[in-house]
Protein backbone atom coordinates (compact mmCIF):
# COMPACT_ATOMS: atom_id res chain seq x y z
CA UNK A 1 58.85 79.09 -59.65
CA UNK A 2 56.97 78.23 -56.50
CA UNK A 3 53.37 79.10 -58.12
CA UNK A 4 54.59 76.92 -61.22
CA UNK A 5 55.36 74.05 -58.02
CA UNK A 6 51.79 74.73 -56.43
CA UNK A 7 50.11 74.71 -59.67
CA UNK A 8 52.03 71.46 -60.72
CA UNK A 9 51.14 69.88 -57.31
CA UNK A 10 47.22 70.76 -57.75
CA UNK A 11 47.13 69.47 -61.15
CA UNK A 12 48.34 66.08 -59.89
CA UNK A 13 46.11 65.66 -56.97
CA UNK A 14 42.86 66.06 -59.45
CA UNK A 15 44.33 64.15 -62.10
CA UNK A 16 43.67 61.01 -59.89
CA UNK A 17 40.34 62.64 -58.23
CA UNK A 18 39.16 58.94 -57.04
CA UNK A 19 43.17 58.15 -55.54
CA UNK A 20 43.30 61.64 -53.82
CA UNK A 21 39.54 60.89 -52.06
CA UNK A 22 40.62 58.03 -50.72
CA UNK A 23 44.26 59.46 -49.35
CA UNK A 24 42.06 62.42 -47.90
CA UNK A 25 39.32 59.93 -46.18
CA UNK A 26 42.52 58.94 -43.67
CA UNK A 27 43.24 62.45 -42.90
CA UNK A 28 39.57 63.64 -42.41
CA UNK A 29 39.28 60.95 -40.17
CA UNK A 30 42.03 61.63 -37.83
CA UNK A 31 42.10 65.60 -38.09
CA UNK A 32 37.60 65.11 -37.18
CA UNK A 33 38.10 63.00 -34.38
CA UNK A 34 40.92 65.18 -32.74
CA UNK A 35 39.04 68.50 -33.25
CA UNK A 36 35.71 66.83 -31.68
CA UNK A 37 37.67 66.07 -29.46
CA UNK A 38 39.55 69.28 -28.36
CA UNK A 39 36.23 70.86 -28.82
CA UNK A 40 34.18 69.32 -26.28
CA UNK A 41 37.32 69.02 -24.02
CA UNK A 42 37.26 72.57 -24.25
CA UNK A 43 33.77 73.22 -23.84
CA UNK A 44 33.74 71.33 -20.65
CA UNK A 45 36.33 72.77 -18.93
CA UNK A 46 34.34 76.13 -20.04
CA UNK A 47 31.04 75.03 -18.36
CA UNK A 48 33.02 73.63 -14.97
CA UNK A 49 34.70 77.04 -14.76
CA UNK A 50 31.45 78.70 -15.55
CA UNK A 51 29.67 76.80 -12.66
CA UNK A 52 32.68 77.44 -10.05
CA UNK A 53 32.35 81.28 -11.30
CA UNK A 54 28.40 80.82 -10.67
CA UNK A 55 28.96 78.93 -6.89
CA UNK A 56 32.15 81.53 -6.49
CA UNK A 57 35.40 81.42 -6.18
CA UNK A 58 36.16 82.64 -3.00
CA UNK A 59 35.58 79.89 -0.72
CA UNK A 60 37.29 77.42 1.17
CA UNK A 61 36.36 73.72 2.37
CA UNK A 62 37.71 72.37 5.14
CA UNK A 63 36.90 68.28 5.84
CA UNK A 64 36.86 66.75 9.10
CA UNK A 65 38.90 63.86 7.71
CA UNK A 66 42.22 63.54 5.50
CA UNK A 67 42.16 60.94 2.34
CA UNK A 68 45.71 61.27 2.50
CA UNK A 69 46.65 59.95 5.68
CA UNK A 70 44.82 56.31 5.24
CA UNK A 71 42.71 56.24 8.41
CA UNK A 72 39.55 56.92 8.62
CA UNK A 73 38.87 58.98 11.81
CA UNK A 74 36.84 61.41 11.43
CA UNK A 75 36.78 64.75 13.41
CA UNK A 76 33.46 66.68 14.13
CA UNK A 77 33.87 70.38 14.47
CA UNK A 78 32.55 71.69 17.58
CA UNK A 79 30.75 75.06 18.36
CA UNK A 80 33.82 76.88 19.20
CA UNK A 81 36.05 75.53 15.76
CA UNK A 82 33.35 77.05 14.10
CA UNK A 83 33.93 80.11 16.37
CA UNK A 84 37.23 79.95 15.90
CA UNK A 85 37.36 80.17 12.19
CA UNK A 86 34.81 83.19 11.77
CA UNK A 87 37.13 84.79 13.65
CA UNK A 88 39.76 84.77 11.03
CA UNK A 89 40.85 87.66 9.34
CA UNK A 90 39.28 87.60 5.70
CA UNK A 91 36.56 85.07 6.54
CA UNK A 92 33.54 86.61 5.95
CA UNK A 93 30.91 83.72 7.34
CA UNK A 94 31.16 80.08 7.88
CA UNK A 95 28.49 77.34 6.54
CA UNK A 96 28.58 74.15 8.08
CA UNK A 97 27.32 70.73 6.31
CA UNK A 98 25.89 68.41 8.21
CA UNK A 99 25.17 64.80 7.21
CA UNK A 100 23.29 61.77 8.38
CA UNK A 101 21.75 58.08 6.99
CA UNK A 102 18.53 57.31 7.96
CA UNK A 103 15.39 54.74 6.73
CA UNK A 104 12.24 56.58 5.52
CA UNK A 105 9.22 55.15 5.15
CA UNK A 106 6.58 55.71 3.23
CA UNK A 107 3.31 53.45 1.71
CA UNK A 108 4.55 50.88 4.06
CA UNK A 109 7.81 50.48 2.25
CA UNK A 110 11.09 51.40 3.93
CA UNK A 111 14.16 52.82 2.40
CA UNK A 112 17.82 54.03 3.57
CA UNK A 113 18.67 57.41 2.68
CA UNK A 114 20.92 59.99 3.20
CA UNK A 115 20.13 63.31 4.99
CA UNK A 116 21.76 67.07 4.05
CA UNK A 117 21.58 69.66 5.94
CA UNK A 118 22.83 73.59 6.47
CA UNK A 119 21.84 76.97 8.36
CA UNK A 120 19.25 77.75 5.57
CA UNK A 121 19.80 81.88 6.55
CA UNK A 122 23.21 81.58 5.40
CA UNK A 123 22.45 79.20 2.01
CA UNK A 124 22.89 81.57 -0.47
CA UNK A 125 25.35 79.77 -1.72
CA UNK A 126 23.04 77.30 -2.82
CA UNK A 127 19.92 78.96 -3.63
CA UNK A 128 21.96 80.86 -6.21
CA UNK A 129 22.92 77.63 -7.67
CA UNK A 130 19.16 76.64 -8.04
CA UNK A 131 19.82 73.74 -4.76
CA UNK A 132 16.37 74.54 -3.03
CA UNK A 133 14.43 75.23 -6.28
CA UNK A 134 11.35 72.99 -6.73
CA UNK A 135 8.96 71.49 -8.93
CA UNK A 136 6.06 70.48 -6.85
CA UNK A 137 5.53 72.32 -3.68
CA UNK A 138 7.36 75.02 -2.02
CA UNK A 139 11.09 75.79 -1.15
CA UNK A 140 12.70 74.72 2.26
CA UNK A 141 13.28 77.21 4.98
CA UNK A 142 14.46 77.25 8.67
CA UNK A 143 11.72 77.28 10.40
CA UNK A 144 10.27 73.99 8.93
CA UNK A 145 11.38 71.94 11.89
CA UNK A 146 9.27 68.84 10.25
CA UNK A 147 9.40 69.57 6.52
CA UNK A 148 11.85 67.78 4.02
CA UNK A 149 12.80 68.53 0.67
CA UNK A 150 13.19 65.26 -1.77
CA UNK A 151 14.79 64.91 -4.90
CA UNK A 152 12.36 63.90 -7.87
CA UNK A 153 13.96 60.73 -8.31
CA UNK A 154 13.18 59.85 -4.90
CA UNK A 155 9.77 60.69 -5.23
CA UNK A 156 8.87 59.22 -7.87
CA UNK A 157 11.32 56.23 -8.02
CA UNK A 158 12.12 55.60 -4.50
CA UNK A 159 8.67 53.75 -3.11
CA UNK A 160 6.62 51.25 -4.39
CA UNK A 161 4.06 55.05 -5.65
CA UNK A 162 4.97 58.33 -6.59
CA UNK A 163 4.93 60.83 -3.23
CA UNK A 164 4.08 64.34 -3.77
CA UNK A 165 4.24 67.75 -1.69
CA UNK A 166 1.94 67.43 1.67
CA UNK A 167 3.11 63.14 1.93
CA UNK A 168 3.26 62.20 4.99
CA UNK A 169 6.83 59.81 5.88
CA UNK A 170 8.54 59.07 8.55
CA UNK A 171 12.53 58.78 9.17
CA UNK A 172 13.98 56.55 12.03
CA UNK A 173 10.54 56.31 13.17
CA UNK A 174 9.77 60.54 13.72
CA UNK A 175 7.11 61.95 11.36
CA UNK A 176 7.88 64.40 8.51
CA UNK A 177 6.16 66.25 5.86
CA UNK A 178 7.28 66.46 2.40
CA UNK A 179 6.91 69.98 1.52
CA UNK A 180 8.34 70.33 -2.23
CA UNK A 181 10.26 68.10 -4.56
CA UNK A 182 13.65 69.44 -5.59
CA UNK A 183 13.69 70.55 -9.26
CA UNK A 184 17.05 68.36 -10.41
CA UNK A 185 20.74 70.12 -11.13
CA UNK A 186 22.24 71.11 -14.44
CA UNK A 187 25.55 70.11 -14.18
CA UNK A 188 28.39 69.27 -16.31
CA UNK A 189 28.59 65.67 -15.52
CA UNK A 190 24.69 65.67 -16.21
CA UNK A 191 21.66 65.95 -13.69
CA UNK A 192 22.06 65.82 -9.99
CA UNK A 193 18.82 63.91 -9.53
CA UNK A 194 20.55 61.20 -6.32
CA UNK A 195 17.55 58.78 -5.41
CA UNK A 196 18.42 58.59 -1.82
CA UNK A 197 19.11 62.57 -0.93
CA UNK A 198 16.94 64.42 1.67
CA UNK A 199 17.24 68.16 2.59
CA UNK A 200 16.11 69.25 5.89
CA UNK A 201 16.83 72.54 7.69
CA UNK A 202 19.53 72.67 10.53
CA UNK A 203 17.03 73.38 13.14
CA UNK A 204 15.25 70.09 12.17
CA UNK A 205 18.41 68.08 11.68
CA UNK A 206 19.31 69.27 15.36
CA UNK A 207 15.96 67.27 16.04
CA UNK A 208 16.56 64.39 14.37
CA UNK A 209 19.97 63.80 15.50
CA UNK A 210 20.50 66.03 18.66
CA UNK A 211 24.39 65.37 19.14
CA UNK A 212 25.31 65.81 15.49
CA UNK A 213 28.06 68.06 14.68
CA UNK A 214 29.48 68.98 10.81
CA UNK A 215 32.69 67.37 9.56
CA UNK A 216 31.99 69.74 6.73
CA UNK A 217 32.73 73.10 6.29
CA UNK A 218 32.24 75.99 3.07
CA UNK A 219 34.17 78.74 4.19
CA UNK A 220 33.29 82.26 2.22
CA UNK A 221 36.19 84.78 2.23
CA UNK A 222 35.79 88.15 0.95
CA UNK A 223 38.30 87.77 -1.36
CA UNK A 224 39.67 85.02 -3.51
CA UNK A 225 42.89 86.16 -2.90
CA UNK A 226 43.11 85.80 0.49
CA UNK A 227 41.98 81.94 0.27
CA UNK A 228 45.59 80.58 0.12
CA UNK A 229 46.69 82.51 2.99
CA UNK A 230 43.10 81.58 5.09
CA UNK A 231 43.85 77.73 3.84
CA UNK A 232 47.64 77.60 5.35
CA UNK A 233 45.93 79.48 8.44
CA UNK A 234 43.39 76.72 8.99
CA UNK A 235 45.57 73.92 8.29
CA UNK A 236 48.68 75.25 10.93
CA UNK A 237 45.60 75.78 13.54
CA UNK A 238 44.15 72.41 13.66
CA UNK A 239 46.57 70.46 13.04
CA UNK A 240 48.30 71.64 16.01
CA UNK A 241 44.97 70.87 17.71
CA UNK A 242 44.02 67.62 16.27
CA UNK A 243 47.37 66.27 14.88
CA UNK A 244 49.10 65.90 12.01
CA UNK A 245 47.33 65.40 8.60
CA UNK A 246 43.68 65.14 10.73
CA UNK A 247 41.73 67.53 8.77
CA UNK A 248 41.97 68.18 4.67
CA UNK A 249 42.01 71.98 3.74
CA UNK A 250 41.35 73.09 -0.03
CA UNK A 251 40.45 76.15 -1.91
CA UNK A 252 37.82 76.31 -4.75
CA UNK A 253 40.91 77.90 -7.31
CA UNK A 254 42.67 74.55 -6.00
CA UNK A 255 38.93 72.30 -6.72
CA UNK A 256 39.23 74.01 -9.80
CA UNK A 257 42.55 72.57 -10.97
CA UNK A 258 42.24 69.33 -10.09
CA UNK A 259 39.08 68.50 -11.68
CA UNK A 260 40.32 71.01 -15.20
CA UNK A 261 43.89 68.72 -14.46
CA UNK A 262 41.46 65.66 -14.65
CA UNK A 263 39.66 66.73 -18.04
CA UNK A 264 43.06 67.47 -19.94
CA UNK A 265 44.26 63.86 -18.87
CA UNK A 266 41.56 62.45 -20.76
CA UNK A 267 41.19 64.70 -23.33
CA UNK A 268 44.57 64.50 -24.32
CA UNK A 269 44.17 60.55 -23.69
CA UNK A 270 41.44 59.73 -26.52
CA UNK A 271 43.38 62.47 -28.61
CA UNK A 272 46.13 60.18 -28.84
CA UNK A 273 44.05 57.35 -29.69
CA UNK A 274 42.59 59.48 -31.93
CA UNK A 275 45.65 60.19 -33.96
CA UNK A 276 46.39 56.03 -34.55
CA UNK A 277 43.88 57.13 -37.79
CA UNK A 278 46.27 60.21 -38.41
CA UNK A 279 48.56 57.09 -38.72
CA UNK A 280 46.67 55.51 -41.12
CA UNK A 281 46.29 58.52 -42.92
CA UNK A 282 50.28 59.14 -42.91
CA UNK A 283 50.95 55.49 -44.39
CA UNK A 284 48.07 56.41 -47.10
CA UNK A 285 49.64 59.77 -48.15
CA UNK A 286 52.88 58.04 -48.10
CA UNK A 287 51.74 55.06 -50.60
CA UNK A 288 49.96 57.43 -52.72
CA UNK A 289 53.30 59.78 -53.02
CA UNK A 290 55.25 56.68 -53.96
CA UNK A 291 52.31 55.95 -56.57
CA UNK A 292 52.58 59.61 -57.55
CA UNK A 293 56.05 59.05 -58.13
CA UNK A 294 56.49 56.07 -60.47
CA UNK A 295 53.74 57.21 -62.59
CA UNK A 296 55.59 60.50 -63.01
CA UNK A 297 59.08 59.10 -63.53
CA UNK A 298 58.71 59.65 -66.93
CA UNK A 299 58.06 63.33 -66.87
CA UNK A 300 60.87 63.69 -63.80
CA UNK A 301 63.29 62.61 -66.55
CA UNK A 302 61.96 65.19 -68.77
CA UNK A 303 62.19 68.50 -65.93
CA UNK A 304 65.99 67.31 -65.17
CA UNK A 305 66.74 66.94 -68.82
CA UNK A 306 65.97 70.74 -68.79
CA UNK A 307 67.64 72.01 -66.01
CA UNK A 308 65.03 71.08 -62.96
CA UNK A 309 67.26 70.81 -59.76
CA UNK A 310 67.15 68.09 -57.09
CA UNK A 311 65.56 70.78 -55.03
CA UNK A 312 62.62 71.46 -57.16
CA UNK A 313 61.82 67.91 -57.45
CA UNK A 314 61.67 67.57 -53.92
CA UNK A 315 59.66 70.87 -53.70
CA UNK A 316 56.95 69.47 -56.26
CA UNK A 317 56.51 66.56 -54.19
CA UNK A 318 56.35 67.63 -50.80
CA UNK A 319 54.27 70.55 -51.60
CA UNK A 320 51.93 67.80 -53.13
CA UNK A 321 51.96 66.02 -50.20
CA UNK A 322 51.20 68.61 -47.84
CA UNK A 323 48.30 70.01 -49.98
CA UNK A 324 46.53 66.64 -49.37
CA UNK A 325 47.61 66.95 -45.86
CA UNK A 326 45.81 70.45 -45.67
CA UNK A 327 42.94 69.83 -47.65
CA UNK A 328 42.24 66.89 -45.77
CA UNK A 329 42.87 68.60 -42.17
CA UNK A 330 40.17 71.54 -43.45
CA UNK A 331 37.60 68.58 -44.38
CA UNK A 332 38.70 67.29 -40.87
CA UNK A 333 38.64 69.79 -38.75
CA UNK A 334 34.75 71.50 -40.48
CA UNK A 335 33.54 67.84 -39.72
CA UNK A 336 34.89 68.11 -36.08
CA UNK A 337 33.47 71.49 -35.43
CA UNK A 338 30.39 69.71 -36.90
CA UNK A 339 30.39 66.87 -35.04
CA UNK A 340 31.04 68.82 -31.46
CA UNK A 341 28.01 70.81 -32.05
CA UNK A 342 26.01 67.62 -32.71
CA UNK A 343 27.27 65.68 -29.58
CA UNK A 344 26.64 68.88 -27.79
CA UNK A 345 23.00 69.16 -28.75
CA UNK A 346 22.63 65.77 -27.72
CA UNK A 347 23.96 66.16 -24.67
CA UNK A 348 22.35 69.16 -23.73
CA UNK A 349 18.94 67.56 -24.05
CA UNK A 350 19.82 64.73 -21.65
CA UNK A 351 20.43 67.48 -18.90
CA UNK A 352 24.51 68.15 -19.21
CA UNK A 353 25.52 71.57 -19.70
CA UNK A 354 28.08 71.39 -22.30
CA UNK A 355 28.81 73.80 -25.46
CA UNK A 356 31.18 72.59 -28.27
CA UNK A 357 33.67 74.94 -28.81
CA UNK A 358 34.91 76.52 -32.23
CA UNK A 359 38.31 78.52 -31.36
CA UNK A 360 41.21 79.39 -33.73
CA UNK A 361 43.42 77.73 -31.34
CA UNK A 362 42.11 74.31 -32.38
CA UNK A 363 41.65 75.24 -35.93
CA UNK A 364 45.36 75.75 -36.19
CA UNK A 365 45.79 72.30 -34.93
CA UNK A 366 43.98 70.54 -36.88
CA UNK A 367 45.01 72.30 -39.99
CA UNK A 368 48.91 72.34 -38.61
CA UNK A 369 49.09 68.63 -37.46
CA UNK A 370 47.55 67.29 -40.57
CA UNK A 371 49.96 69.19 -42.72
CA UNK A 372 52.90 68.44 -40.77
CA UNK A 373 51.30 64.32 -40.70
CA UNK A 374 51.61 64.98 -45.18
CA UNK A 375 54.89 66.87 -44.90
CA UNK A 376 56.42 63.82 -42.94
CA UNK A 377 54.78 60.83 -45.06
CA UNK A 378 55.69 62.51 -48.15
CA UNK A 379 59.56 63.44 -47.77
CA UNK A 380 60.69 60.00 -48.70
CA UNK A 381 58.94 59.28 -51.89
CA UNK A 382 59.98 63.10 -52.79
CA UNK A 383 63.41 62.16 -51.91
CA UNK A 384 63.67 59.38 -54.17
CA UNK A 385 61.83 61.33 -56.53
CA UNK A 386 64.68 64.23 -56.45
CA UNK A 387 67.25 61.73 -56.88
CA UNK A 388 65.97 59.96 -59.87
CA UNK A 389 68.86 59.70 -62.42
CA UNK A 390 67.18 61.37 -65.47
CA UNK A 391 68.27 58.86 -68.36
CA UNK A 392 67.08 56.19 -65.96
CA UNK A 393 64.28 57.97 -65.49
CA UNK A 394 63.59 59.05 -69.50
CA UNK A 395 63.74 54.91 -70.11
CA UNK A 396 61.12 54.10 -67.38
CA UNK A 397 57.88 52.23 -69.33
């Protein structure tokens, strides 16, 4: 009985080939959009968590400011903070950031910009994430109490012409030498190419701005587990020295979530815009059943006249229904897949790391929505199919 249903249900769907098409064309729609969707969702939380794997995991930042408490002070960790916290148990060494704004000139043109700067001997960090790579020149290191490290935007955007490695500048009036121009980023939000960053060793940051001290710190542990325990550690300690809610303490696993938190807020965002077409496609399937029916009404008379049940009636007709619902969320979802890989390509040759991804996961979801989206549009028109009265029905022109 049920492969008599199916093969009933099939027959009717290519009977009106050009009806059917357009029914599907809602679904496809929909079920594409929400798979491209869920793909590249996917595929960029995969490349942030690949990136956070590649910078590590087991780190903790401590800022010299909270965003929570609405006042802007600012607190600059001294010599013996810095101390202090190397000292903790599971720490294994403490970077400090240090920042600064300056004016550079160069060709007779002046220009603000912002100044980075770290213990290069304890930058691994960063090297391994390609920060001091370059394309013209040579890498950074601490002993370059005069040399800077520009990003290629600024070089070759920044002044009125291009500078290259062995330029001559100055900042705040002191004279530097451009000694290599930073290769840009690959990250997921696209190239980290800033027009206005400079990179300059700590000793020559000391140099340019003797009384500086960070408001930044990356804190390596040894292991990731101990970062929650190091965090609440950190936090206790100086806030007891510096007051309530006067520093901001975070681990990467907590970076992590917040910006994976951020990505499924959107994703899932344009996914329900998305499915307004799976709409669409519901009140097509639904108008298309009720079509089904009245041109059928005829033969529904016949199939009660001998002994068809309610049941089966409603069986033919949702089974119908969902078919179109399934065909059209396979169309859907392969045009999805297809799509995600095409965005992806795209993407990837503008600088962004991000992969499209094809999982069973969001196969099943496509394929399950979109036959759930049929199921639902086509109960009532099988209903009133199933309860037909079958001389009515046998008299229908």
């Amino acid at each position: 009985m049920i492969q008599d249903i199916f093969e009933m249900s099939l027959k009717s769907l290519t009977r009106q080939q050009i009806r059917s098409f357009l029914t599907l064309a809602g679904v496809v729609i929909g079920i594409a959009a929400i798979v491209c969707l869920l793909s590249i969702g996917q595929g960029l939380t995969n490349s942030v968590n690949e990136q956070f794997e590649q910078l590590g995991t087991n780190i903790v930042y401590m800022l010299g400011m909270n965003p929570l408490s609405g006042t802007s002070n600012t607190i600059d960790f001294s010599d013996s903070d810095i101390s202090w916290v190397e000292g903790v148990s599971g720490v294994d060494y403490v970077l400090p950031l240090y920042s600064g704004v300056g004016t550079m000139q160069a060709n007779s043109v002046r220009k603000n910009v912002m100044i980075l700067s770290m213990d290069l001997d304890k930058s691994s960090l960063f090297e391994e994430y390609g920060y001091f790579d370059v394309e013209e020149g040579r890498r950074i290191e601490e002993g370059d109490t005069q040399g800077i490290l520009i990003t290629k935007q600024l070089a070759e955007d920044g002044f009125d012409k291009p500078l290259n490695a062995k330029k001559l500048v100055t900042i705040n009036d002191l004279p530097y030498k451009i000694i290599g121009i930073q290769k840009p980023l690959k990250v997921v939000v696209g190239d980290y190419n800033p027009e206005n960053l400079i990179l300059m060793s700590e000793s020559a940051f000391k140099k340019f701005s003797p009384n500086s001290t960070p408001t930044y710190l990356m804190i390596v542990t040894f292991s990731r587990e101990d970062n929650s325990k190091i965090a609440d550690e950190l936090t206790k300690h100086f806030e007891d020295k510096y007051g309530q809610r006067s520093i901001y303490v975070y681990t990467s696993d907590q970076l992590l979530d917040q910006i994976n938190s951020i990505y499924a807020i959107i994703t899932f965002f344009l996914i329900g815009v998305s499915a307004i077409a799976m709409i669409v496609g519901g009140v097509g399937i639904m108008n298309a059943m009720i079509t089904s029916v009245m041109e059928k009404t005829k033969e529904i008379g016949i199939m009660k006249a001998l002994g068809a049940s309610n049941y089966t009636i409603l069986m033919i007709f949702i089974i119908e229904a969902a078919l179109i619902g399934l065909i059209g969320g396979a169309m859907g979802t392969i045009l999805g897949y297809g799509l995600s890989q095409i965005i992806s390509f795209f993407v990837s040759e503008s600088g962004m790391i991000l992969q499209g991804v094809i999982s069973l996961e969001i196969t099943l979801i496509g394929l399950g929505f979109s036959t759930i989206v049929g199921v639902i549009s086509g109960y009532l028109p099988a209903l009133r199919a199933a309860n037909l009265d079958p001389i009515e029905a046998l008299r229908y022109e």
